[in-house]
C-alpha atoms as a PDB file:
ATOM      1  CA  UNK A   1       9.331 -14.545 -11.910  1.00  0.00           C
ATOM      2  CA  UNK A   2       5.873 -16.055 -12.194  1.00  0.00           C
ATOM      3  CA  UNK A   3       4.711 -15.001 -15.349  1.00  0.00           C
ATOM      4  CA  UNK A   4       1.821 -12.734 -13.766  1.00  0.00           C
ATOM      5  CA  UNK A   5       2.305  -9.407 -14.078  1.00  0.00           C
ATOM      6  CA  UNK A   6       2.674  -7.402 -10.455  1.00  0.00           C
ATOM      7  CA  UNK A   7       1.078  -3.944  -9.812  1.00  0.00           C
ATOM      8  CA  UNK A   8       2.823  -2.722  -6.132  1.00  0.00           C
ATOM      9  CA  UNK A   9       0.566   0.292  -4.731  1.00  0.00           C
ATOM     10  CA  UNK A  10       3.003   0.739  -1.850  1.00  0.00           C
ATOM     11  CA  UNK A  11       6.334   1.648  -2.182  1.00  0.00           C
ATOM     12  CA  UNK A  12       8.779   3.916  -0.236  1.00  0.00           C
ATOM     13  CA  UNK A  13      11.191   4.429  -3.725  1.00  0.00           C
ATOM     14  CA  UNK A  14      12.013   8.015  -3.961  1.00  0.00           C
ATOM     15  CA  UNK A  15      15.262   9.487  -2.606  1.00  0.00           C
ATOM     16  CA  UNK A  16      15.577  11.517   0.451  1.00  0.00           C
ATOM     17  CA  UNK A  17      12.062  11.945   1.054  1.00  0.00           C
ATOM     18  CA  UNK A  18      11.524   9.631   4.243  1.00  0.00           C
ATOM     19  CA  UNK A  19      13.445   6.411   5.176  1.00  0.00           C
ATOM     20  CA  UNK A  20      13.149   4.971   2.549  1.00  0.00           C
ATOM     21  CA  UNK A  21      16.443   5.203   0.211  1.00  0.00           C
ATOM     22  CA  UNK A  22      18.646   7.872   0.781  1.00  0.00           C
ATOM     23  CA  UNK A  23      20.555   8.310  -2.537  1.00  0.00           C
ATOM     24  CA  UNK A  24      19.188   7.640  -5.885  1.00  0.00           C
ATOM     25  CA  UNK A  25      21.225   4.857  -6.672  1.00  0.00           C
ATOM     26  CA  UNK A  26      19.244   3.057  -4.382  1.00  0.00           C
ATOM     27  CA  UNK A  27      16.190   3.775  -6.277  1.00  0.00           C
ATOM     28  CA  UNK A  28      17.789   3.267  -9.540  1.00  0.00           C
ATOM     29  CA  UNK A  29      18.592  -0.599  -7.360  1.00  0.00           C
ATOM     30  CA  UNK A  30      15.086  -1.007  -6.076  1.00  0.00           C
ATOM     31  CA  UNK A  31      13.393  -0.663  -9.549  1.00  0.00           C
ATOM     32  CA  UNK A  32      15.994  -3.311 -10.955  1.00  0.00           C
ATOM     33  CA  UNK A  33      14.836  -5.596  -8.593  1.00  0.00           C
ATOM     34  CA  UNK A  34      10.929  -4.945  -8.591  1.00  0.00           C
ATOM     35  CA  UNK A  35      11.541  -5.436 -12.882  1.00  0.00           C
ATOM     36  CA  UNK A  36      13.380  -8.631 -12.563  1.00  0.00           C
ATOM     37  CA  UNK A  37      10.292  -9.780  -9.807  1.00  0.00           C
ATOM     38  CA  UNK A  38       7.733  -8.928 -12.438  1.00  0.00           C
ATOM     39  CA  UNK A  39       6.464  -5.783 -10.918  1.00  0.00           C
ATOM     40  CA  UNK A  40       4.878  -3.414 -13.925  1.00  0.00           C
ATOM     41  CA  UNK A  41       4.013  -0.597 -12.206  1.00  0.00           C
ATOM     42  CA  UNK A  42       4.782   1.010  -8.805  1.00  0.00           C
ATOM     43  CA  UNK A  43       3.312   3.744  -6.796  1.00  0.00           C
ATOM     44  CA  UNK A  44       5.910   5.398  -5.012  1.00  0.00           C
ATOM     45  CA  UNK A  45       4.163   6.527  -1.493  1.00  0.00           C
ATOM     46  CA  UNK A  46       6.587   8.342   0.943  1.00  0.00           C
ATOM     47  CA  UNK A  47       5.664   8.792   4.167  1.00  0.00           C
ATOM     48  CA  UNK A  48       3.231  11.974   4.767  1.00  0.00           C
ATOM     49  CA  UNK A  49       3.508  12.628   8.321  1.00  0.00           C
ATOM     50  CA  UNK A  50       3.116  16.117  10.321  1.00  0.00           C
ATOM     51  CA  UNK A  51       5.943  16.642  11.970  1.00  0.00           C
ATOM     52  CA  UNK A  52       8.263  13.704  11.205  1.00  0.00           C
ATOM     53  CA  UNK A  53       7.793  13.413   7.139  1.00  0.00           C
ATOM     54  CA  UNK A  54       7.181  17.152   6.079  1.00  0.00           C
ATOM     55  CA  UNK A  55       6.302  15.263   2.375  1.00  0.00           C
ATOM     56  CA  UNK A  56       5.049  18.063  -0.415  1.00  0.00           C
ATOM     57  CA  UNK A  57       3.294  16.739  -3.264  1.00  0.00           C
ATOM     58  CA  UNK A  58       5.880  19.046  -5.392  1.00  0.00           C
ATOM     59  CA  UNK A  59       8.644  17.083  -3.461  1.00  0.00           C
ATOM     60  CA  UNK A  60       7.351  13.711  -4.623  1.00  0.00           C
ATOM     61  CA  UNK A  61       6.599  14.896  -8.110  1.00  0.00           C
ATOM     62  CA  UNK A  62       9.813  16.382  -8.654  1.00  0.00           C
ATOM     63  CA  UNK A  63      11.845  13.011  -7.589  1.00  0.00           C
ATOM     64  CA  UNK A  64       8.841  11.201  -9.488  1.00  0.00           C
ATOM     65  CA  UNK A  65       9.774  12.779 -12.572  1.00  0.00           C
ATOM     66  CA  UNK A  66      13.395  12.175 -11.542  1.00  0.00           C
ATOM     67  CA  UNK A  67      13.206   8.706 -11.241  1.00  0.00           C
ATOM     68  CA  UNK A  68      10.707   7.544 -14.112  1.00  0.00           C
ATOM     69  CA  UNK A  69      14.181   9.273 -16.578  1.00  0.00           C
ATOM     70  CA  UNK A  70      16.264   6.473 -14.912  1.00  0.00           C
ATOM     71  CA  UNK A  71      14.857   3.128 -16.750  1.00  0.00           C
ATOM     72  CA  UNK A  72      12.860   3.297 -19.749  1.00  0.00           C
ATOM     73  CA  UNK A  73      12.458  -0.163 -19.706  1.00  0.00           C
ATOM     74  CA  UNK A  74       9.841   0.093 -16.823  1.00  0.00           C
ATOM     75  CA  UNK A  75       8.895  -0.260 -14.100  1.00  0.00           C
ATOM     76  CA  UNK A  76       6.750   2.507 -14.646  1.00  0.00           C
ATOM     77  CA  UNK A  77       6.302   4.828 -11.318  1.00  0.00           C
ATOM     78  CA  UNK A  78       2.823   6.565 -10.631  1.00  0.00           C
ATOM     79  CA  UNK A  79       2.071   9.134  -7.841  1.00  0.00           C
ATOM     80  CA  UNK A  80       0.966   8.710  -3.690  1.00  0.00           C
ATOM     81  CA  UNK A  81       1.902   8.703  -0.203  1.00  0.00           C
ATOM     82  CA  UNK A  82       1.568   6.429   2.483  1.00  0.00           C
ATOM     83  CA  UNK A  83      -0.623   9.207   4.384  1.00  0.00           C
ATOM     84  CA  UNK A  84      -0.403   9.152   8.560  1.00  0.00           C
ATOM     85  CA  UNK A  85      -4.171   9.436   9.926  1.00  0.00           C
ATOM     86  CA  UNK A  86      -4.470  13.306  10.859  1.00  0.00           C
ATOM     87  CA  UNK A  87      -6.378  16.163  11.464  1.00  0.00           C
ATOM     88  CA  UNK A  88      -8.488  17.517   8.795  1.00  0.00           C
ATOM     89  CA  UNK A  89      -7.642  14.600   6.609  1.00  0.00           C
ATOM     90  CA  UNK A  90     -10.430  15.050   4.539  1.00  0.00           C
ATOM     91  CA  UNK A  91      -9.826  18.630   3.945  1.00  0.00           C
ATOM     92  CA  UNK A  92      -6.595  18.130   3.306  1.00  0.00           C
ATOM     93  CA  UNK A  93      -7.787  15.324   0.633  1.00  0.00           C
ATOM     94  CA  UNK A  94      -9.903  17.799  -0.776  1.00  0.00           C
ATOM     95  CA  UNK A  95      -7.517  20.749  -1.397  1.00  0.00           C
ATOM     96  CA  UNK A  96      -4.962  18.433  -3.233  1.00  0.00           C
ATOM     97  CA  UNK A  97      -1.984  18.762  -0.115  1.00  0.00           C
ATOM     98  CA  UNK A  98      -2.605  14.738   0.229  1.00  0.00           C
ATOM     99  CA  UNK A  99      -1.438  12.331  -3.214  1.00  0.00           C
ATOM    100  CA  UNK A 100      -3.600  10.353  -4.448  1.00  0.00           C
ATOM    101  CA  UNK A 101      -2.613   7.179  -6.136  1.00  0.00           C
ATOM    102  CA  UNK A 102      -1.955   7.807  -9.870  1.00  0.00           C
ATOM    103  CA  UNK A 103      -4.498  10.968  -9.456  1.00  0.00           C
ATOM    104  CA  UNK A 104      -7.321   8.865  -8.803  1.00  0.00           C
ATOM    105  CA  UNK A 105      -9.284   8.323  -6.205  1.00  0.00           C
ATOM    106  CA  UNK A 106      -7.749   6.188  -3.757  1.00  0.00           C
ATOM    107  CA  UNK A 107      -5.285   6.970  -1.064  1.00  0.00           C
ATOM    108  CA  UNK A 108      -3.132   4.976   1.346  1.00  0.00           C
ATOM    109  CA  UNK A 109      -4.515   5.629   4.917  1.00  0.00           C
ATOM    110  CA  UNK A 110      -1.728   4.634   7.701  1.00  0.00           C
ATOM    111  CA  UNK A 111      -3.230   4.058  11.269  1.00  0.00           C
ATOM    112  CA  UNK A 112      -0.946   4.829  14.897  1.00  0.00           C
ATOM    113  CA  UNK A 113       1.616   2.530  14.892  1.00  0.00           C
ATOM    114  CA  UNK A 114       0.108  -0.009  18.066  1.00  0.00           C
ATOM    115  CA  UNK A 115      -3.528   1.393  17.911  1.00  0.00           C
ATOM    116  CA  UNK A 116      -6.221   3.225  15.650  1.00  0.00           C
ATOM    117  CA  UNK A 117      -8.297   6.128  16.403  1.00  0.00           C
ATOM    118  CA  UNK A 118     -11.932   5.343  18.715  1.00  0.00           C
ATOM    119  CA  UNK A 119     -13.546   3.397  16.618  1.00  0.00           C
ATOM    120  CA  UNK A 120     -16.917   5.924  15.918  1.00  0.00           C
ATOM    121  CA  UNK A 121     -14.179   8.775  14.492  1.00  0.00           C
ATOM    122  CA  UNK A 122     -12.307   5.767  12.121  1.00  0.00           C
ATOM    123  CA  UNK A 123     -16.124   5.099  11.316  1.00  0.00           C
ATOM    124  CA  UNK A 124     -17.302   8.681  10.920  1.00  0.00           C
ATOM    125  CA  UNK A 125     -13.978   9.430   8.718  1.00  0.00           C
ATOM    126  CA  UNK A 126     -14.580   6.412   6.473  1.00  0.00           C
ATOM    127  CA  UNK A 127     -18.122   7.298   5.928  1.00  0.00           C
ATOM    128  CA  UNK A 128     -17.526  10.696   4.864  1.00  0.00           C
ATOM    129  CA  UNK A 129     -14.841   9.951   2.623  1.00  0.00           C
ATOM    130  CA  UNK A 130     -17.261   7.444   0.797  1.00  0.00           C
ATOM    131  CA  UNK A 131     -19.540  10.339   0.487  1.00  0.00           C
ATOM    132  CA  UNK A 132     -16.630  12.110  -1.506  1.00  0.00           C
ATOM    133  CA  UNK A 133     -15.771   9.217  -3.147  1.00  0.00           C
ATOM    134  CA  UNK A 134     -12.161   8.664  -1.756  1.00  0.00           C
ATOM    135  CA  UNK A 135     -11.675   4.904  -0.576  1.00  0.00           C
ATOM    136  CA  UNK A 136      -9.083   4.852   1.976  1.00  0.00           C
ATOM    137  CA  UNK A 137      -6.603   2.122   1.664  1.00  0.00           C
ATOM    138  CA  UNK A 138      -5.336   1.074   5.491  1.00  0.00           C
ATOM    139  CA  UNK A 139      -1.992   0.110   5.435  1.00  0.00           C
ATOM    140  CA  UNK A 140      -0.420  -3.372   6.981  1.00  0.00           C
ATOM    141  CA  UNK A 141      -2.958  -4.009   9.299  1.00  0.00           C
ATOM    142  CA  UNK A 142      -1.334  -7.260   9.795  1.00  0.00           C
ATOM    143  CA  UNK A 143       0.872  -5.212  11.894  1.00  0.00           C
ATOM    144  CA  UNK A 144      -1.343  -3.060  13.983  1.00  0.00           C
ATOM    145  CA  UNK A 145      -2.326  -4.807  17.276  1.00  0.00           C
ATOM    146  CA  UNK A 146      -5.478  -3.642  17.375  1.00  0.00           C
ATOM    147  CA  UNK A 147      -6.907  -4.433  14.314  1.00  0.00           C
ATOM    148  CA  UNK A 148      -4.812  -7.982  14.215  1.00  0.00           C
ATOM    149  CA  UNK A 149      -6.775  -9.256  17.412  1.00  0.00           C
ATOM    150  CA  UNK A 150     -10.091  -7.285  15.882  1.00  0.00           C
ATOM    151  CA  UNK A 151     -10.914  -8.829  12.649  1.00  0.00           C
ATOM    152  CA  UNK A 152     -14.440  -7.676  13.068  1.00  0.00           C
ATOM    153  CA  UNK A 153     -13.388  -3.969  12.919  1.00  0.00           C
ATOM    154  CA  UNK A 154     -11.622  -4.820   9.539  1.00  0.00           C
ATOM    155  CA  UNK A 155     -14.995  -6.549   8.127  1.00  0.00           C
ATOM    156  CA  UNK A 156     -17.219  -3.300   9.488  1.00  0.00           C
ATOM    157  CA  UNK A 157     -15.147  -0.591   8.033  1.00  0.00           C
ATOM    158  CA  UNK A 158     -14.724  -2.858   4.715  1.00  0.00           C
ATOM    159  CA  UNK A 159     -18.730  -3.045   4.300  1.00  0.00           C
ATOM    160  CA  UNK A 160     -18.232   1.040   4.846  1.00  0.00           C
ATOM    161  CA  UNK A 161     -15.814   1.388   1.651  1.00  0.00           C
ATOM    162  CA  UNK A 162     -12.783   1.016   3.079  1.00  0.00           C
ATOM    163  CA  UNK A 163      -9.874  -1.655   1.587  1.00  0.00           C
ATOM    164  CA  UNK A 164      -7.254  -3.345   3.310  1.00  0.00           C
ATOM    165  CA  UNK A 165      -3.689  -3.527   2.155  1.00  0.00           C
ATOM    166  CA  UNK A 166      -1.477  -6.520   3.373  1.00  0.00           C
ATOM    167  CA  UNK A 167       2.468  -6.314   3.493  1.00  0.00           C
ATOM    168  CA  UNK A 168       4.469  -9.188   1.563  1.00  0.00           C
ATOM    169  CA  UNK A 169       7.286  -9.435   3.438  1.00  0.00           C
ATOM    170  CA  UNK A 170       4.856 -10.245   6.729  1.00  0.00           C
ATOM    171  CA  UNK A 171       2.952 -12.846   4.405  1.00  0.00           C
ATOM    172  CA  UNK A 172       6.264 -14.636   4.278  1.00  0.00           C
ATOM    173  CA  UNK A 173       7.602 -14.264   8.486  1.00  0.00           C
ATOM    174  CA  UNK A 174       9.740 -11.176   6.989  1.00  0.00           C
ATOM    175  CA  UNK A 175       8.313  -9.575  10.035  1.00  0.00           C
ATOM    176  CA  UNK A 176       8.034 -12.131  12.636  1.00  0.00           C
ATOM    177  CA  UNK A 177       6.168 -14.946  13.428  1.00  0.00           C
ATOM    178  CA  UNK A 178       2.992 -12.263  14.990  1.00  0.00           C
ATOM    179  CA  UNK A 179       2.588 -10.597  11.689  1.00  0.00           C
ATOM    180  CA  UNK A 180       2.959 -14.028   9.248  1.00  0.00           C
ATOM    181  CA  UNK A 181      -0.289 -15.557  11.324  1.00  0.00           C
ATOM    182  CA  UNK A 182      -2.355 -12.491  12.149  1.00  0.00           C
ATOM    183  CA  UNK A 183      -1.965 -11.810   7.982  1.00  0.00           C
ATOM    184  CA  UNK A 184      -2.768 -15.425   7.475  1.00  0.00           C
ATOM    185  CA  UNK A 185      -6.135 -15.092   9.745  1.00  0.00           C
ATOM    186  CA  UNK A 186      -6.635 -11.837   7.576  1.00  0.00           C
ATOM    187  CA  UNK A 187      -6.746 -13.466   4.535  1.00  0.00           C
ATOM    188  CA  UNK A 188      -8.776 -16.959   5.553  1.00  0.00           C
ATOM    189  CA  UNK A 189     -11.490 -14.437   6.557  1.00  0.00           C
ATOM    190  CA  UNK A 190     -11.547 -13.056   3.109  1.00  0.00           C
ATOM    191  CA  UNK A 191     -10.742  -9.307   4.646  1.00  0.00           C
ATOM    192  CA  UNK A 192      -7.422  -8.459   2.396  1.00  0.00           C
ATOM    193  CA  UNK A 193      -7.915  -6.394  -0.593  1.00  0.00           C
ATOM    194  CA  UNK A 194      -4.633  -6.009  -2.035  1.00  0.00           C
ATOM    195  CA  UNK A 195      -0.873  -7.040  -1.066  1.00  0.00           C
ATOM    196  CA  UNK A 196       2.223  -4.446  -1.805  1.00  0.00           C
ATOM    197  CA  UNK A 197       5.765  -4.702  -0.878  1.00  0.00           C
ATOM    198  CA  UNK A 198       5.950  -1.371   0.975  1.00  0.00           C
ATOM    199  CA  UNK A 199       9.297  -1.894   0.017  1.00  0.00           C
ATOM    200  CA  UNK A 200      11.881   0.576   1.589  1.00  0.00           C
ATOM    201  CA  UNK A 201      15.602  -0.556   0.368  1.00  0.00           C
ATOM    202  CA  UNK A 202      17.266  -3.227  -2.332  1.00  0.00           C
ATOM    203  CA  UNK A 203      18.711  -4.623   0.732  1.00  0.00           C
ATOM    204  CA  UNK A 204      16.747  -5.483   3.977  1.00  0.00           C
ATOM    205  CA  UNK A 205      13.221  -4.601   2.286  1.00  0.00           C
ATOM    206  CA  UNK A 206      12.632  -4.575  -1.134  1.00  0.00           C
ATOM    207  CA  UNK A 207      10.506  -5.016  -3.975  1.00  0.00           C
ATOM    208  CA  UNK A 208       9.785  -8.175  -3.473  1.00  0.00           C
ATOM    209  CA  UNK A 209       6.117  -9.996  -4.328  1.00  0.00           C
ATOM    210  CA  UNK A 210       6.248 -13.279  -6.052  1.00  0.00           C
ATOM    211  CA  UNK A 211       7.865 -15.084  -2.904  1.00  0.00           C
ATOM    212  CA  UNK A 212       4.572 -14.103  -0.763  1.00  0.00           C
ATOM    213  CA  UNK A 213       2.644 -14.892  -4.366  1.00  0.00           C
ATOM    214  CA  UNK A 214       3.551 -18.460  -4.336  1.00  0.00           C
ATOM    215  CA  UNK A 215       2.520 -18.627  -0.896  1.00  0.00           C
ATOM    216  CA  UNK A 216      -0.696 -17.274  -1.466  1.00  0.00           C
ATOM    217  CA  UNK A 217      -1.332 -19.545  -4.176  1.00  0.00           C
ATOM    218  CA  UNK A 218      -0.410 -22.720  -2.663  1.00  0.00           C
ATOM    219  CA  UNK A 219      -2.314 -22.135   0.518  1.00  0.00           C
ATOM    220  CA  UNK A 220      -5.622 -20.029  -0.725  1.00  0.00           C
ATOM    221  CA  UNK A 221      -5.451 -20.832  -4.684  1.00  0.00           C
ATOM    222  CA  UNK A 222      -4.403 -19.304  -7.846  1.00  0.00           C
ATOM    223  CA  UNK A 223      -7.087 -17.397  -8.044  1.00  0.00           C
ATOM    224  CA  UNK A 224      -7.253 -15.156  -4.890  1.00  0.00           C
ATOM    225  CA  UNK A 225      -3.646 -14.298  -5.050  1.00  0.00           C
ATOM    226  CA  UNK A 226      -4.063 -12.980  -8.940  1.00  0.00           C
ATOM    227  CA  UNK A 227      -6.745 -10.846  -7.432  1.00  0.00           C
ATOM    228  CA  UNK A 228      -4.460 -10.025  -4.520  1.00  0.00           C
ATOM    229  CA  UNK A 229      -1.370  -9.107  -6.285  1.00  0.00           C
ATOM    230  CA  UNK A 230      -2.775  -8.124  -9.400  1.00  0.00           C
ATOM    231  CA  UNK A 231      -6.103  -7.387 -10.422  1.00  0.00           C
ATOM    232  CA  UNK A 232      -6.869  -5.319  -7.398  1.00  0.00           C
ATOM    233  CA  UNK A 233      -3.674  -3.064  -7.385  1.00  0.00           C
ATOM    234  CA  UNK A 234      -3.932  -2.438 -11.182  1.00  0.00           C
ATOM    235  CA  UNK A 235      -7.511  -1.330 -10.432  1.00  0.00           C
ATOM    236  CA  UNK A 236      -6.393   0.790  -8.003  1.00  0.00           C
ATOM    237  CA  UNK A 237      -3.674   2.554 -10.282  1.00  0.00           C
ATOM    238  CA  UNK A 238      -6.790   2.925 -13.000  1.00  0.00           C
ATOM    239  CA  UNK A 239      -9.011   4.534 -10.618  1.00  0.00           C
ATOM    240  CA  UNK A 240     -11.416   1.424 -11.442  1.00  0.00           C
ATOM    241  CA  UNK A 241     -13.518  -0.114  -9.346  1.00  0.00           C
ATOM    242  CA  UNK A 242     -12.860  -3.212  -7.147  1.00  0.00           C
ATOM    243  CA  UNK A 243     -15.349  -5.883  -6.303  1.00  0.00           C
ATOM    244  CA  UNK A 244     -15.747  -6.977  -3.028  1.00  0.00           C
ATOM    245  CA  UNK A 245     -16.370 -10.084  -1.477  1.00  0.00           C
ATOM    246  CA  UNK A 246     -17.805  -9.795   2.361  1.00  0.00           C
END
């Protein structure tokens, strides 16, 4: 542990929702493990995808409810999703089908898996969700070719509202040697807002964020990895604002 207190707004905890853990012993597992790492409070986000991860916001509440019974001793687990870009997402935002985190007014925002939408719609979609005042939260971009070899599509849609969420485990080669450096570049530009585990097992991925802390603070300084790995999140799970840096 590091003594600084870890806020983890992406999470794949709950039980038989997506692949994430099947059983809830493995839950019960990963929130051992996130406590003993210093993680306070987690926002379980199961995938919401149409057609692959048919994800109610009853379903997650009711294993939500489940799980926070499990160990009073924290970590404490808040409401989300780790929401596939679709169509009508900001109707679907609107009507309450789509988590937010912790009820607020954030949302994890998951782009195509090797690609994002044309870049107009992504800019259209995060301009009219400002206008609501929803601030899309684009998951592991680290990860998504596109954006990894476009850093300058990252800094436009930032200056539009949206925030950029980094995963740990790439921070630290847990995904290969493509995702440690294009995170790196991410983060020497000054484009990362936040870091999570998006944690999906005690065993090959779990809750895991002081070993990519450390690293953070050795390379870029104590103070942009407090704002990385804690500040930021915990903002996020209090609906506050962040401030940006551009």
């Amino acid at each position: 542990m590091t003594g600084i207190p870890f806020y983890d707004i992406h999470c794949h905890i709950l039980p038989g929702l997506d692949d994430g853990p099947k059983a809830i012993q493995e839950s019960l597992r990963m929130l051992e493990i996130a406590r003993g790492d210093g993680i306070k409070v987690i926002a379980a986000t199961p995938h919401m995808m149409d057609g692959v991860h048919n994800v109610s916001p009853d379903s997650i509440a009711e294993a939500l409810n489940q799980l926070n019974g499990l160990l009073p001793d924290g970590p404490k687990v808040v409401s989300g999703a780790d929401i596939r870009i679709c169509i009508d997402l900001i109707g679907k935002v609107e009507r309450g089908e789509l988590p937010l985190i912790n009820g607020g007014n954030y949302f994890l925002l998951e782009m195509p898996s090797y690609g994002i939408p044309p870049l107009p719609e992504l800019k259209n979609l995060v301009a009219n969700l400002k206008m609501r005042r929803f601030v899309p939260v684009i998951t592991h971009p680290e990860r998504n070719f596109v954006l990894a070899e476009n850093l300058s599509i990252m800094a436009e849609l930032r200056k539009m509202g949206a925030l950029f969420q980094v995963t740990a485990g790439s921070i630290v080669k847990a995904f290969g040697p493509f995702a440690q450096k294009s995170s790196l570049k991410m983060l020497k530009k000054g484009l990362v807002d936040v870091v999570s585990t998006d944690a999906h097992d005690p065993e090959k991925r779990p809750p895991i964020l002081s070993r990519a802390y450390n690293f953070v603070a050795d390379k870029f300084g104590a103070e942009m990895a407090f704002k990385l790995f804690s500040e930021n999140p915990l903002k996020i799970i209090e609906n506050d604002t962040i401030d940006r840096q551009f």
